[in-house]
Protein backbone atom coordinates (compact mmCIF):
# COMPACT_ATOMS: atom_id res chain seq x y z
CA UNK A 1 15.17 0.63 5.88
CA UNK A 2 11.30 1.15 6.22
CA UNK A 3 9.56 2.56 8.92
CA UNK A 4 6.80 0.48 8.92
CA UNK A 5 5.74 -3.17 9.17
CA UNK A 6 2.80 -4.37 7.85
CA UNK A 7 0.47 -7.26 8.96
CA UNK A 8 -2.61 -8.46 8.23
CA UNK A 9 -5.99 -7.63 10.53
CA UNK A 10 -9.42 -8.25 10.10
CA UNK A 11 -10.63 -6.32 7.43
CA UNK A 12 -7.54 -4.53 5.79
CA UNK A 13 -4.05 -3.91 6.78
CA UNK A 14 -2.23 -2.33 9.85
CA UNK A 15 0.92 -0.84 9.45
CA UNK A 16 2.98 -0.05 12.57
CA UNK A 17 5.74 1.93 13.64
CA UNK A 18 9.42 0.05 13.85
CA UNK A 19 10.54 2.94 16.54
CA UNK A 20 7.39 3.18 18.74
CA UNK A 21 3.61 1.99 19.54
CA UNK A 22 2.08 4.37 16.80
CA UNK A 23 -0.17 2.18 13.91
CA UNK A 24 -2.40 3.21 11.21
CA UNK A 25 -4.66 0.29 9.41
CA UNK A 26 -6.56 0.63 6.09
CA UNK A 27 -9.92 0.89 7.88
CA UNK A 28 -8.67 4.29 9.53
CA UNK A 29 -8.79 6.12 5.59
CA UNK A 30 -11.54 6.41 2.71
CA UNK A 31 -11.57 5.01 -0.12
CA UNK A 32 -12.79 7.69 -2.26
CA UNK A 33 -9.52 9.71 -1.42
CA UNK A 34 -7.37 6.83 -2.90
CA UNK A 35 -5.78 3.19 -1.99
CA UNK A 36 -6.47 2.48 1.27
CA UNK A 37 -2.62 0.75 1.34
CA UNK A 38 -1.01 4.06 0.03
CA UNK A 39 -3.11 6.37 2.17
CA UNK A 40 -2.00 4.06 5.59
CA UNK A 41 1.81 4.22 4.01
CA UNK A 42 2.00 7.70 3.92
CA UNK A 43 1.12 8.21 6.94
CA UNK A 44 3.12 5.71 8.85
CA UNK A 45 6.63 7.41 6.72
CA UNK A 46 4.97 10.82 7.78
CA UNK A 47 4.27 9.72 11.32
CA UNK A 48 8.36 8.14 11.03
CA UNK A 49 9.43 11.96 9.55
CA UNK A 50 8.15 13.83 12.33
CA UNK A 51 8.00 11.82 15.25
CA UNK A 52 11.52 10.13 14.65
CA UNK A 53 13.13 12.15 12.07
CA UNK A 54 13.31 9.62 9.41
CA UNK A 55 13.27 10.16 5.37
CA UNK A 56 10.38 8.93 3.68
CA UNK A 57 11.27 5.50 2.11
CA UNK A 58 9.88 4.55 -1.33
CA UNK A 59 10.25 1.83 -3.19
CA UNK A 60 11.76 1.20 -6.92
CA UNK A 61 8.77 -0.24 -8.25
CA UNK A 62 6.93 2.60 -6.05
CA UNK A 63 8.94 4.94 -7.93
CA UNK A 64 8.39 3.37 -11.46
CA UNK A 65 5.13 3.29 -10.96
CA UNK A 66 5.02 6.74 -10.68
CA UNK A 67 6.28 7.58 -13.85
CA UNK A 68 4.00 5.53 -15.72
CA UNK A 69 0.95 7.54 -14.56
């Protein structure tokens, strides 16, 4: 199950918290250090680790991904 929802804001993305108030959105990260989406991701499923004690969810095609690079 993920940790996170996503939805749509002005500007970029906001993904919040399925177990509490706490959100990150796109606009919160830099773009030189990355995609904006994977920089807000990993910090919602760290956020969901520590504040909730949850394992860090990732995808198949997440994981695929990752090999190919």
């Amino acid at each position: 199950m993920k940790s996170y929802r996503i939805e749509r804001i002005k500007g970029g993305m906001k993904f919040n918290c399925t177990r509490c108030a706490h959100a990150v959105s796109t606009m919160d990260f830099d773009a030189k250090a990355g995609n904006l989406r994977t920089q807000a991701a990993t910090a919602i499923n760290d956020h969901a680790s520590k504040a909730h004690h949850e394992p860090m969810v990732i995808s198949a095609s997440d994981s695929q991904q990752r090999s190919w690079r």
